[in-house]
C-alpha atoms as a PDB file:
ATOM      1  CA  UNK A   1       0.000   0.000   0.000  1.00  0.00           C
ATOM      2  CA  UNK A   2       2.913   2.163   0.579  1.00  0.00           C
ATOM      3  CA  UNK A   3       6.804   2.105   1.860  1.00  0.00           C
ATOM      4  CA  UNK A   4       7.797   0.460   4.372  1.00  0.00           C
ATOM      5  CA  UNK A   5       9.455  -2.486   5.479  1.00  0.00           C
ATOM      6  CA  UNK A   6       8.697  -6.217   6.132  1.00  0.00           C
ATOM      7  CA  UNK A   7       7.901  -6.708   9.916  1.00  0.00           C
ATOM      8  CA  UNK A   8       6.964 -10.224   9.734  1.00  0.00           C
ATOM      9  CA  UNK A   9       6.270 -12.928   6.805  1.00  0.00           C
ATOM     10  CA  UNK A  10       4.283 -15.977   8.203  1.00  0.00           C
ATOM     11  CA  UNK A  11       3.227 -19.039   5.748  1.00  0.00           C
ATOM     12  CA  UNK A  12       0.580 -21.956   6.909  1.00  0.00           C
ATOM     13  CA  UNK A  13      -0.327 -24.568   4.686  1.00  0.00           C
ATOM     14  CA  UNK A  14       1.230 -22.410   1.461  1.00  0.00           C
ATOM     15  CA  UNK A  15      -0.717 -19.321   2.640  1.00  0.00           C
ATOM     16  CA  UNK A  16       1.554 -16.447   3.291  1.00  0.00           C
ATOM     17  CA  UNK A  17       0.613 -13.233   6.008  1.00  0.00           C
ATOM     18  CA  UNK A  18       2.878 -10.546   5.780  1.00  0.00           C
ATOM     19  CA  UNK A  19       3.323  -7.459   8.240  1.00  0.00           C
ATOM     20  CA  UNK A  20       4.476  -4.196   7.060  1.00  0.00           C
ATOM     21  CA  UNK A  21       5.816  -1.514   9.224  1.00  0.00           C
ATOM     22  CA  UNK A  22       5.483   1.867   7.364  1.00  0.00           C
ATOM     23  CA  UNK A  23       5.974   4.344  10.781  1.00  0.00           C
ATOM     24  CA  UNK A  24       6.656   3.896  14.476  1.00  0.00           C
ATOM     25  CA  UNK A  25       2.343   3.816  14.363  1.00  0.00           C
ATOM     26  CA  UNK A  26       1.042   2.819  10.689  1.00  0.00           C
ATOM     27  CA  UNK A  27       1.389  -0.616   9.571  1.00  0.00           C
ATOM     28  CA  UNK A  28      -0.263  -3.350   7.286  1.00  0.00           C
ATOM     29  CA  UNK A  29      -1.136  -6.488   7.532  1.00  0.00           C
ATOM     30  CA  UNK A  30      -1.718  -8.675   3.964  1.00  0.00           C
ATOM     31  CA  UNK A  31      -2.919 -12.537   4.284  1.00  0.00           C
ATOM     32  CA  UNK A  32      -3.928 -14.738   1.611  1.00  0.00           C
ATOM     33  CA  UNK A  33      -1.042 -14.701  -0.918  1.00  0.00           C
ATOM     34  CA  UNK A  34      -0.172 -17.879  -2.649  1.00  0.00           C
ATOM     35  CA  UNK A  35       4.126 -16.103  -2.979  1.00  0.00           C
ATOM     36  CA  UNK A  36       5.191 -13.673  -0.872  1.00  0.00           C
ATOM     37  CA  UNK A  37       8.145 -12.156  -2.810  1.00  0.00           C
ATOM     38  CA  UNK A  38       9.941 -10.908   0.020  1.00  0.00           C
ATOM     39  CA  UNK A  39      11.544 -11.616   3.329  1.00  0.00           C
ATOM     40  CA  UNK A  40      11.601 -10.314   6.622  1.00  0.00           C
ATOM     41  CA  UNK A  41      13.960  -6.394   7.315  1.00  0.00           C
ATOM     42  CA  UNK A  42      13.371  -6.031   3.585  1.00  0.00           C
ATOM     43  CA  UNK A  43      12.088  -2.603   2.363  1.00  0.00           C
ATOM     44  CA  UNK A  44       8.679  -2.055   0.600  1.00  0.00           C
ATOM     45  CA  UNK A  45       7.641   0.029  -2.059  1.00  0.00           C
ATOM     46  CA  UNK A  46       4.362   1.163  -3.077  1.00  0.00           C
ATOM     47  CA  UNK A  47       5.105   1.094  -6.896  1.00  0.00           C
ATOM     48  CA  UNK A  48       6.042  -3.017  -6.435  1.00  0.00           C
ATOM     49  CA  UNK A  49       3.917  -5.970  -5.580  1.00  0.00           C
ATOM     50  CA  UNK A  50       4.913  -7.658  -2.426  1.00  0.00           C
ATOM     51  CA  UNK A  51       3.506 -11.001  -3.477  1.00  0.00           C
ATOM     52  CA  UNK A  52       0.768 -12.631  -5.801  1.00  0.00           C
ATOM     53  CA  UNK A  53      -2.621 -14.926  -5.343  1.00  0.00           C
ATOM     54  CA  UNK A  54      -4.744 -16.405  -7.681  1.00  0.00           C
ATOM     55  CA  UNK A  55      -7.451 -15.887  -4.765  1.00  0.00           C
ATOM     56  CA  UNK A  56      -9.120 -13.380  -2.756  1.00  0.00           C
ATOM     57  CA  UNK A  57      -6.809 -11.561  -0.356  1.00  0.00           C
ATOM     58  CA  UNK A  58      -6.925  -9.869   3.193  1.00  0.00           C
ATOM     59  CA  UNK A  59      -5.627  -6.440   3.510  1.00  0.00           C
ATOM     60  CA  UNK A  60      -5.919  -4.248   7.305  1.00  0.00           C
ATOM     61  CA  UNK A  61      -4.281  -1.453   8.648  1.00  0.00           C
ATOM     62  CA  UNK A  62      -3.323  -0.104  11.829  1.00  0.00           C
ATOM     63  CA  UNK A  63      -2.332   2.539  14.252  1.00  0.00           C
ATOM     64  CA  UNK A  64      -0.871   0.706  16.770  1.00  0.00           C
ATOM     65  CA  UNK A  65      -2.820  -1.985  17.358  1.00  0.00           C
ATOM     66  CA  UNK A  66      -6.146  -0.410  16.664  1.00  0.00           C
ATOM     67  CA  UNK A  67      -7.371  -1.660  12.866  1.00  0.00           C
ATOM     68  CA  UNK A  68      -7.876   1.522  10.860  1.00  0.00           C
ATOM     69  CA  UNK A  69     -11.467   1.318   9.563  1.00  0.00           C
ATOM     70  CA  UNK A  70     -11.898   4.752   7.889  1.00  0.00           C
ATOM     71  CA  UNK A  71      -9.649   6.483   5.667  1.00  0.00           C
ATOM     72  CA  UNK A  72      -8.496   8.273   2.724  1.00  0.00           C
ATOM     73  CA  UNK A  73      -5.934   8.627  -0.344  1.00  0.00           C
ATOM     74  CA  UNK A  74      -4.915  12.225  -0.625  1.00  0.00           C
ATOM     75  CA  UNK A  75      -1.256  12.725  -2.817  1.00  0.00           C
ATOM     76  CA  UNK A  76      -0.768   8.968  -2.752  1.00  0.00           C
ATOM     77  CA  UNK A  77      -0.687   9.120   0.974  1.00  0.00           C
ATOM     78  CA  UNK A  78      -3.278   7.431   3.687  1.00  0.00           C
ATOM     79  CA  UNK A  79      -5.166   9.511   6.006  1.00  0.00           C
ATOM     80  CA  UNK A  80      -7.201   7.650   8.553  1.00  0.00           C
ATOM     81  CA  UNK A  81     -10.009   9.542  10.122  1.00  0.00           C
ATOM     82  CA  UNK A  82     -10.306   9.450  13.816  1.00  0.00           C
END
């Protein structure tokens, strides 16, 4: 969704979940990819797919820990509304 870097990359059963740390705060979570093209500390762009599926995928976002629910995309950026 935008920069940042791989937090985490979990696969069960060929499914991959990745975690994406874009700020101390922001960061995304992605499940349901059949590759995950990248590993864990490696750095994320927005212009470049992180992975691929053939299937529905799972995107979230968060501030903290608290899922992001409302938002918007203003100059390629996310603003979540509060």
């Amino acid at each position: 969704p935008c920069d940042g870097t791989v937090e985490n990359v979990i696969e069960n059963d060929g499914v991959y979940t990745v975690t994406i740390k874009h700020s101390e705060n922001f960061s995304t979570v992605i499940s349901g990819l059949e590759l995950c093209y990248l590993n864990k500390n490696e750095n994320v762009y927005a212009s470049l797919p992180i992975g691929y599926s053939s299937n529905e995928i799972n995107v979230s976002m968060f501030d903290s820990d608290k899922a992001i629910t409302s938002y918007v995309i203003n100059d390629n950026q996310i603003l979540w509304l509060t």
